[in-house]
Structure formats: structure tokens, C-alpha cells
Protein backbone atom coordinates (compact mmCIF):
# COMPACT_ATOMS: atom_id res chain seq x y z
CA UNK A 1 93.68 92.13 86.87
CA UNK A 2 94.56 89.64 89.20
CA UNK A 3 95.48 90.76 92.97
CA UNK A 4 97.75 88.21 95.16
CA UNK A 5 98.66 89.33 98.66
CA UNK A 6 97.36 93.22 97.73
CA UNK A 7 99.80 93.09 94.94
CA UNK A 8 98.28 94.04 91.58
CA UNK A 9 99.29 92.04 88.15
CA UNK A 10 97.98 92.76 84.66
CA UNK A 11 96.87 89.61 83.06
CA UNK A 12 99.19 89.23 80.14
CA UNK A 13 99.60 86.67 77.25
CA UNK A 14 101.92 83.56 77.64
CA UNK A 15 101.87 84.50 81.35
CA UNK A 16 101.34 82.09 84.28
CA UNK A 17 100.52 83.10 87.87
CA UNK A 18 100.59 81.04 91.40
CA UNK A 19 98.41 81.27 94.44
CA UNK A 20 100.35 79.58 97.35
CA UNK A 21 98.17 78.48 100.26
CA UNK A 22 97.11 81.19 102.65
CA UNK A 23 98.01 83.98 99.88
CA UNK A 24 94.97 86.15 99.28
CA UNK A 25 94.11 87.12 96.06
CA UNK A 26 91.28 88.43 94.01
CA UNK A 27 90.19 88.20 90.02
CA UNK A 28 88.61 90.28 87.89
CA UNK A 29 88.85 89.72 84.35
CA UNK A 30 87.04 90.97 80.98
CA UNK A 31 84.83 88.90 79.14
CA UNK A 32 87.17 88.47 76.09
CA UNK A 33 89.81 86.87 78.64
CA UNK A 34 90.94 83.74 78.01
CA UNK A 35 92.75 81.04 80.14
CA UNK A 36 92.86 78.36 82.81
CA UNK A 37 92.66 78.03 86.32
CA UNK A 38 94.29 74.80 87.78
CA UNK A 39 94.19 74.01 91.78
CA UNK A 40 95.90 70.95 93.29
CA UNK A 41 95.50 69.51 96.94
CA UNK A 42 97.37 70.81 99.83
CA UNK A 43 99.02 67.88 100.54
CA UNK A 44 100.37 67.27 96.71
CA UNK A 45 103.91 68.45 97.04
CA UNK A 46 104.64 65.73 99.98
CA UNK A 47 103.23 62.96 97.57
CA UNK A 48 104.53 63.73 94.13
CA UNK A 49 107.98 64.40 93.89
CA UNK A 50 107.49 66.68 90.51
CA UNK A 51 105.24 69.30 92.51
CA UNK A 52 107.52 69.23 95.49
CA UNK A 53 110.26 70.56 93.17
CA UNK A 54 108.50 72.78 91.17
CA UNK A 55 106.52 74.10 94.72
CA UNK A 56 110.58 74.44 95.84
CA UNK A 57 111.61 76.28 92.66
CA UNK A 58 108.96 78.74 92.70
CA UNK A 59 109.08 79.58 96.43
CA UNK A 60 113.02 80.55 95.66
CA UNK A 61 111.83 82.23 92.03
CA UNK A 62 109.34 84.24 94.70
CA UNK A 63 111.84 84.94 96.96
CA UNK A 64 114.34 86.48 94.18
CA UNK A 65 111.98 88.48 92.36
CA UNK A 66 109.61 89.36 94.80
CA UNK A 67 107.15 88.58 92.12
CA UNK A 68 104.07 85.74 91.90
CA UNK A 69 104.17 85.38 88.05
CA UNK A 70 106.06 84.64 85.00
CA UNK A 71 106.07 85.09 81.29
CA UNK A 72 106.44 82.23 79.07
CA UNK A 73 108.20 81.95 75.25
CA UNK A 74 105.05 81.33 72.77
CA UNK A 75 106.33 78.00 72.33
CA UNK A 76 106.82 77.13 75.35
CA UNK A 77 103.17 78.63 76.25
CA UNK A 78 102.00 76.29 73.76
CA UNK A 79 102.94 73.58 75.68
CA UNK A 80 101.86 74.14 78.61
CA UNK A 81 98.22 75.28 77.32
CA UNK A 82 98.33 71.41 75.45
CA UNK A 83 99.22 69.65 79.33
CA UNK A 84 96.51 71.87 80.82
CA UNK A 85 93.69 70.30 78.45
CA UNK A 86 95.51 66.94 78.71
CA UNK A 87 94.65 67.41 82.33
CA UNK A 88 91.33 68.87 82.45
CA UNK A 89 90.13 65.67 80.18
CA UNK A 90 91.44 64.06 82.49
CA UNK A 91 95.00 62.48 81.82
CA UNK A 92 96.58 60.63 84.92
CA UNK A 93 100.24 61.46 83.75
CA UNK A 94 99.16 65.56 82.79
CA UNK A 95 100.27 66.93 86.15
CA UNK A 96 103.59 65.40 86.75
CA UNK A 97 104.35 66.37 83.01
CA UNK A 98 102.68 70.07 83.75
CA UNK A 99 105.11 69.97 86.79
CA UNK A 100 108.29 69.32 84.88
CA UNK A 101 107.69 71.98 82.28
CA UNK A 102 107.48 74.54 84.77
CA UNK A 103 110.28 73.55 87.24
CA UNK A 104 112.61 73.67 83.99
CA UNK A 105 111.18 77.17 83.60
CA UNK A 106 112.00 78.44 87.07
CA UNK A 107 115.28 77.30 86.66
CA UNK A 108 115.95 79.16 83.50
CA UNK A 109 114.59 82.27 85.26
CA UNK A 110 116.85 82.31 88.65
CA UNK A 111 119.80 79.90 86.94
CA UNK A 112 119.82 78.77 90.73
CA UNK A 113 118.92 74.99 92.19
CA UNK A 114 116.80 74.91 95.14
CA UNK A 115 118.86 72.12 96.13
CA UNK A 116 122.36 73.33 96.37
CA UNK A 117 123.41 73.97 100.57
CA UNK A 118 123.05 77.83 100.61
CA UNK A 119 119.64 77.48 98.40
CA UNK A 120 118.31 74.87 101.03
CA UNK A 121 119.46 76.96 104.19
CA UNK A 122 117.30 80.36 102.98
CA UNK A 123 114.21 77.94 101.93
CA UNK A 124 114.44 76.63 105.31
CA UNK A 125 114.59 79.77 106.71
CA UNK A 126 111.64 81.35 104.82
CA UNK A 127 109.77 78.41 105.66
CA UNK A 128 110.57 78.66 109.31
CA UNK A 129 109.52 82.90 109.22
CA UNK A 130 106.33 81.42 107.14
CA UNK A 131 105.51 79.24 110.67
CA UNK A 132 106.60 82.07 113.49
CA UNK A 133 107.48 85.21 112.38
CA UNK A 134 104.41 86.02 114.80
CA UNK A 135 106.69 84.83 117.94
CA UNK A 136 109.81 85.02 116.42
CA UNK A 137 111.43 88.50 115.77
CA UNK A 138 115.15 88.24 115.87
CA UNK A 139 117.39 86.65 112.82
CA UNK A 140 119.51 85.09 115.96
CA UNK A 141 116.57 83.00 116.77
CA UNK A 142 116.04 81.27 113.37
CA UNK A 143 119.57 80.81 112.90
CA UNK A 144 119.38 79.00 116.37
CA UNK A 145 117.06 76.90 115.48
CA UNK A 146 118.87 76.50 112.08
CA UNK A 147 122.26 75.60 113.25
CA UNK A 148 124.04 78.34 111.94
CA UNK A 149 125.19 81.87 113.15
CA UNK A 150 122.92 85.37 112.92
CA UNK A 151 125.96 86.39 110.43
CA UNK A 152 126.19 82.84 108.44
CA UNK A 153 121.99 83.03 107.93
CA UNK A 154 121.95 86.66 107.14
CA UNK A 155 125.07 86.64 104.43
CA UNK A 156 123.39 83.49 102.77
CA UNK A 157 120.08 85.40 102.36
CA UNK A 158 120.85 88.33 101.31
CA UNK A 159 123.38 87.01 98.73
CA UNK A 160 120.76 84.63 97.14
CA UNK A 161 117.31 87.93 97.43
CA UNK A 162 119.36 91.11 98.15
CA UNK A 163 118.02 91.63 100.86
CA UNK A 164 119.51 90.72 104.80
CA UNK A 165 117.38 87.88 106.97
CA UNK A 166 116.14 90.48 108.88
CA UNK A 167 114.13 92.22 106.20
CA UNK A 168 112.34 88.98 105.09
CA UNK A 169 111.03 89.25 108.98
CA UNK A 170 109.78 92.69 109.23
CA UNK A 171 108.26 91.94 105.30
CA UNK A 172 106.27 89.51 106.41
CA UNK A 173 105.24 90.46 109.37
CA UNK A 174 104.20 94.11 107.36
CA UNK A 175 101.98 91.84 105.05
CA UNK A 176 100.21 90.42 107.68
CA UNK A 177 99.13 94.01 108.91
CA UNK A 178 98.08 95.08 105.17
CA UNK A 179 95.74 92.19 105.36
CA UNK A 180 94.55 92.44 108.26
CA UNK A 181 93.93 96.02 107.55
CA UNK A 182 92.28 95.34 103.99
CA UNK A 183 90.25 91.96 105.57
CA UNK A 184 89.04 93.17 109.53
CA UNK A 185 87.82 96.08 111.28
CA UNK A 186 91.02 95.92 113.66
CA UNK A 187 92.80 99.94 114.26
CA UNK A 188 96.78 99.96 113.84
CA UNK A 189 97.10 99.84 117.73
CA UNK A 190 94.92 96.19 117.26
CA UNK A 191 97.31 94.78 114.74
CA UNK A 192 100.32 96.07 116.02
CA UNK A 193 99.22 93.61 119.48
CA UNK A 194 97.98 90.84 117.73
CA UNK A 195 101.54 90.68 115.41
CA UNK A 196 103.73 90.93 118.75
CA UNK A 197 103.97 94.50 119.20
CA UNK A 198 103.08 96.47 121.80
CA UNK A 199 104.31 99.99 121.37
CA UNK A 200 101.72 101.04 118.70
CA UNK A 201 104.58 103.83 117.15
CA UNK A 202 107.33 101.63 116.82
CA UNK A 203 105.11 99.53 114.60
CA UNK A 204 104.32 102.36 112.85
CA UNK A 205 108.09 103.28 111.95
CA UNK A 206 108.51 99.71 111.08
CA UNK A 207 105.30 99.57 108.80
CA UNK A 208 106.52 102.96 107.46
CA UNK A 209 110.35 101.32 106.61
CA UNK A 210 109.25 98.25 104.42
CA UNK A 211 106.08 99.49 102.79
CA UNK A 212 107.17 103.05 102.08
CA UNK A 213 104.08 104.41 103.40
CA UNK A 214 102.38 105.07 106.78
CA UNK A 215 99.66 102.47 107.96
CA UNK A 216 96.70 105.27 108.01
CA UNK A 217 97.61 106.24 104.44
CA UNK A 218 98.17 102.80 103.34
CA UNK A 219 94.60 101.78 104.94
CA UNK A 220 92.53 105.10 103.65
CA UNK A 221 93.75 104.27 100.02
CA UNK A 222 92.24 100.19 100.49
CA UNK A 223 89.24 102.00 101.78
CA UNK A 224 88.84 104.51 99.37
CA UNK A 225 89.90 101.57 96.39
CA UNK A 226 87.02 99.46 97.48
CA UNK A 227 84.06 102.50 97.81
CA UNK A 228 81.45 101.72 94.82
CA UNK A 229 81.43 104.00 91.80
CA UNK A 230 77.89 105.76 92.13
């Protein structure tokens, strides 16, 4: 089972999985699994321009389905598994290859560019709620600072997710609370603060709205998930 921002996948075949910087995430696998585990540097996708499109495609693949992983044809699989061992031994050219593969996989999965206008304006956008959705709780205030109107910003998202501007706010600012509550010893009242919020009920409505459940619930089943089996 492999957990990635509290969100639980089962480890299937011919499926591949990515851990974006700053995403927690835990591993626990059987000892018949089989796999790999590749990491690249932080600073990869502003020097090779293969991983900054792939790192593009799969933020907007993310952003779509709401999901971290992705199941490969057998074939296809294959392929990938060869690159991997290319690159473990060492191969120079292994990476950028690895990256190609999978940006022409995202693509078949959302049949959208990242680099079309619309596609870049929502990237932008998630990428600006990424850096201040801590200070920044309005969708008028990104879309200031994007050049575009609330409505403009908010019709662009929601066509491309489903989901309004708005929503992508409040999501991530509720995700930031789960871990907080999962990771620290910090009350509702504590995160509600340190996230911008100083009426302790309203952020209990909000939490409430995008999880589906309240914050006291949400935290007693983490707590009670994490108690050793006697």
C-alpha cells in the first residue's frame, strides 16, 4: 500500500506512482513485491527540458484526476521497466528517454497539452495556490496577480478539473490541516490560526465542505489507524 498526501493506493501491476516534493507519503509493501523506486534532484525539471514537460504533464494529469498514479499497457510497462535498469546501471541518456515515455503517456490519459493558453493559465494558477494559499484566500487575488478576471480564472479551471478556482483553494488549504493533524500535536483551533483562520468554526464548516467529514472525526480515525495491534 502506498500512502501519498493521506491518500491510500493499492500497489498494482504495470502501475507507476509519483511523489512530488513536499507530498508526504508512506510505503508498506509485502515481501513478494516487486518494483523500482527512482528519485531525481529538485532542481531537474529547470535543467532538462524532458522532465520539465513530463513534471508539467503530470501536475495537469494530477489536477484532472485528482489521482497520483497511473496504469500502464503491458507493453508499454515493459518499456519502461527496460529504461529503469538502463538507468540504474547507469546509462547517461536513460532519464531523458524514461522522461519521454511517460510524458507521451500523460498525454494519452488527459488528451490535453500543458502548453496550450487555457492549460498554461490553470498550471500557473495551481502553482501560484502551491506558493500562498496560506496568505492568499480569494480567487480575485490570484487572478490579480495573473492578469485575468475572478470570472476568466475560475471558468478556465473549472472547465479543464471540474471543479471552480475557488475549490482548488479551500482543497489545499484542507490538506494542509489533515497533515498537520496526522504529523503534530496542534488542536483544530491551532491549525485553523496557523492556515489564516481565526474563527475556529468557520474552519470547521470549511474542513467539513471539502473533506466530507468533521476535523475531530477525521483526526480520531488517523489516531485510531496508527494505534499498534496488541
Amino acid at each position: 500500500m502506498l500512502e501519498i498526501d493521506l491518500k491510500e493506493y493499492a500497489m498494482e501491476n504495470n502501475s507507476l506512482y509519483c511523489i512530488l516534493p513536499g507530498q508526504v507519503h508512506k510505503l508498506e509493501v509485502s515481501e513478494r513485491a516487486a518494483g523500482y523506486f527512482v528519485s531525481f534532484p529538485g532542481q531537474l525539471s529547470t535543467e532538462n527540458r524532458n522532465a520539465a514537460d513530463w513534471l508539467a504533464r503530470f501536475e495537469l494529469y494530477r489536477l484532472i484526476t485528482q489521482c497520483s498514479g497511473i496504469r500502464l499497457e503491458n507493453d508499454t510497462a515493459g518499456k519502461i521497466e527496460d529504461i529503469i535498469r538502463q538507468l540504474h546501471l547507469g546509462a547517461s541518456e536513460a532519464g531523458a528517454i524514461l522522461f519521454i515515455h511517460l510524458s507521451r503517456e500523460l498525454e494519452a490519459a488527459t488528451q490535453v497539452s500543458p502548453h496550450t493558453k487555457g492549460v498554461r493559465l490553470v498550471r500557473n494558477f495551481t502553482a501560484l495556490v502551491e506558493k500562498q494559499y496560506m496568505s492568499w484566500k480569494k480567487v480575485k487575488t490570484y487572478a490579480r496577480e495573473l492578469s485575468v478576471t475572478a470570472a476568466h480564472l475560475n471558468d478556465a479551471v473549472k472547465r479543464l478539473s471540474g471543479f471552480c478556482a475557488g475549490y482548488h483553494i479551500r482543497r489545499r488549504i484542507v490538506l494542509e490541516a489533515r497533515r498537520r493533524a496526522v504529523h503534530s500535536g496542534d488542536n483544530m483551533k491551532q491549525i485553523a490560526y496557523a492556515l489564516g483562520y481565526h474563527d475556529a468554526a468557520h474552519f470547521s464548516r470549511l474542513f467539513k465542505t471539502i473533506y466530507g467529514k468533521r476535523f475531530l472525526d477525521f483526526k480520531k480515525e488517523k489516531l485510531l489507524s496508527s494505534r499498534p495491534v496488541c
